[in-house]
Protein backbone atom coordinates (compact mmCIF):
# COMPACT_ATOMS: atom_id res chain seq x y z
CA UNK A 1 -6.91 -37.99 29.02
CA UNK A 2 -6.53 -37.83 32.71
CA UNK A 3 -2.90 -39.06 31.99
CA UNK A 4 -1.83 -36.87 29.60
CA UNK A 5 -3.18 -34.20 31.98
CA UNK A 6 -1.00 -35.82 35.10
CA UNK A 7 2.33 -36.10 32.38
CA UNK A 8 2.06 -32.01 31.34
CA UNK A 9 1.59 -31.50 35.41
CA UNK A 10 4.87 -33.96 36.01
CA UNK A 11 6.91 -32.11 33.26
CA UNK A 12 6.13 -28.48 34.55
CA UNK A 13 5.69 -28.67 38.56
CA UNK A 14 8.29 -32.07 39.43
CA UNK A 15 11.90 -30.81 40.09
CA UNK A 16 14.34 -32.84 37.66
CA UNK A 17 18.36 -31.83 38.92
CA UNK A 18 17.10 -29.09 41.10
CA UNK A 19 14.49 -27.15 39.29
CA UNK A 20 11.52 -28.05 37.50
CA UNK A 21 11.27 -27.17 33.91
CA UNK A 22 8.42 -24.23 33.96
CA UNK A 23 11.79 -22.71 36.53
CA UNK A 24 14.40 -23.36 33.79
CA UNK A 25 11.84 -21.82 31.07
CA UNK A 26 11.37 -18.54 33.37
CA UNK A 27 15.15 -18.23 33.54
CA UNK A 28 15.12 -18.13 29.76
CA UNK A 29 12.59 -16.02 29.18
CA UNK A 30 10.41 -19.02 27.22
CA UNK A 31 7.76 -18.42 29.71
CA UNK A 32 6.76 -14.69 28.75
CA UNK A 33 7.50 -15.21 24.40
CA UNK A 34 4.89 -18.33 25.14
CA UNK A 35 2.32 -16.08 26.55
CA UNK A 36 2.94 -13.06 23.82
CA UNK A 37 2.72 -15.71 21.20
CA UNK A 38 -0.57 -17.29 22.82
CA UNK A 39 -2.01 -13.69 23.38
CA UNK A 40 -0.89 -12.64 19.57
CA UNK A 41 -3.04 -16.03 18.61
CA UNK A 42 -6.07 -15.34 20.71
CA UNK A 43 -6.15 -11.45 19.40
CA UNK A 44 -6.09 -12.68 15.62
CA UNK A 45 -8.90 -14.70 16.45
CA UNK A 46 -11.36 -12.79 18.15
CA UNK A 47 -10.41 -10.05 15.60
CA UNK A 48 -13.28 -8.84 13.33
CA UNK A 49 -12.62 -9.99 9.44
CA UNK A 50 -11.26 -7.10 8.02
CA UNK A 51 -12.92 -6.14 3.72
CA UNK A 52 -9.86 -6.88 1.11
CA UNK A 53 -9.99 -3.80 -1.43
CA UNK A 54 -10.39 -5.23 -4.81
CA UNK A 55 -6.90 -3.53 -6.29
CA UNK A 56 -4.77 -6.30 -4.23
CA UNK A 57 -1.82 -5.79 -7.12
CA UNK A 58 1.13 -3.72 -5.61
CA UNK A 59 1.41 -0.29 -7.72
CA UNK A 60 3.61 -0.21 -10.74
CA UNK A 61 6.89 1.86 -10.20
CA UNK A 62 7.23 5.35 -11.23
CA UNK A 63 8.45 5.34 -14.51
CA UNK A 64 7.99 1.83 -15.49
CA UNK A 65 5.31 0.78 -17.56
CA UNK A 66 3.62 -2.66 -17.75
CA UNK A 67 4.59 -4.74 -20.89
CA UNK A 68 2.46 -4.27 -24.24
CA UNK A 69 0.83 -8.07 -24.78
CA UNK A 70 1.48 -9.05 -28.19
CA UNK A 71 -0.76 -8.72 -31.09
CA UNK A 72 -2.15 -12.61 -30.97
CA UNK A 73 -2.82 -12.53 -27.16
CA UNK A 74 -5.67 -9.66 -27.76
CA UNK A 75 -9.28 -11.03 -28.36
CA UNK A 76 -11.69 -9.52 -30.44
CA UNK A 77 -14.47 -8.09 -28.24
CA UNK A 78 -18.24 -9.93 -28.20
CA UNK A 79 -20.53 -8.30 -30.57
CA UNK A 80 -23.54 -6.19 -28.66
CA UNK A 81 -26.51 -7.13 -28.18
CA UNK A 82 -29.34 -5.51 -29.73
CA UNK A 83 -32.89 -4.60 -27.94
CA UNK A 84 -35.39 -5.07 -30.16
CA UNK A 85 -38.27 -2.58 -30.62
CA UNK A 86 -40.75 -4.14 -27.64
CA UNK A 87 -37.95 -4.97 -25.38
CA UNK A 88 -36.85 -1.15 -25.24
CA UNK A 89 -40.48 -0.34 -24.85
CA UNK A 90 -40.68 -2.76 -21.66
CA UNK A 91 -36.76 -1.83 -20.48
CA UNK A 92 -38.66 1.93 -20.54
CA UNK A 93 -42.01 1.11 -18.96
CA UNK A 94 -39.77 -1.07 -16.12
CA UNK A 95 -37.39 2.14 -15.42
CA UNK A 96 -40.13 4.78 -15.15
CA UNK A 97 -42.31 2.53 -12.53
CA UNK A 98 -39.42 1.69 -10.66
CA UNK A 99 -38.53 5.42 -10.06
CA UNK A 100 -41.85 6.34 -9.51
């Protein structure tokens, strides 16, 4: 660890034909796009999680329509369900205390 440390120190701070290469990264203006990328990455991070709305689909287009699905691709809907006499009764009795 301590000399991976010492090699990042080398490659920034020890002058190679001149300059070192944190002066040659200045000139280019690497320096200040590494710190707006490294900012940009620390904002997204501490950001709060934003709620996703549940329509995520992008609107249709005025004046086009989505395509009819054939005929075969339709399923039949489930039957309902049917209460039976003393279930309604209990459903009822259930409701009414609950508002109370």
């Amino acid at each position: 660890m301590l000399l991976l440390i010492a090699a990042i120190v080398a490659v920034f701070f020890v002058p190679f034909h001149g300059n070192t290469l944190w002066d040659r990264a200045q000139r280019r203006g690497l320096a200040a796009s590494a710190v707006h990328v490294a900012r940009g990455a620390f904002h997204w991070f501490s950001a709060t999680p934003r709620k996703r709305s549940v329509a995520t689909a992008a609107p249709v287009a005025a004046g086009r329509r989505a395509p009819e699905p054939a005929p075969e691709r339709i399923l039949k809907a489930p039957p309902k369900e049917r209460l039976s006499p003393q279930d309604r009764a209990s459903l009822e009795r259930l409701v009414n205390d609950h508002s109370r």
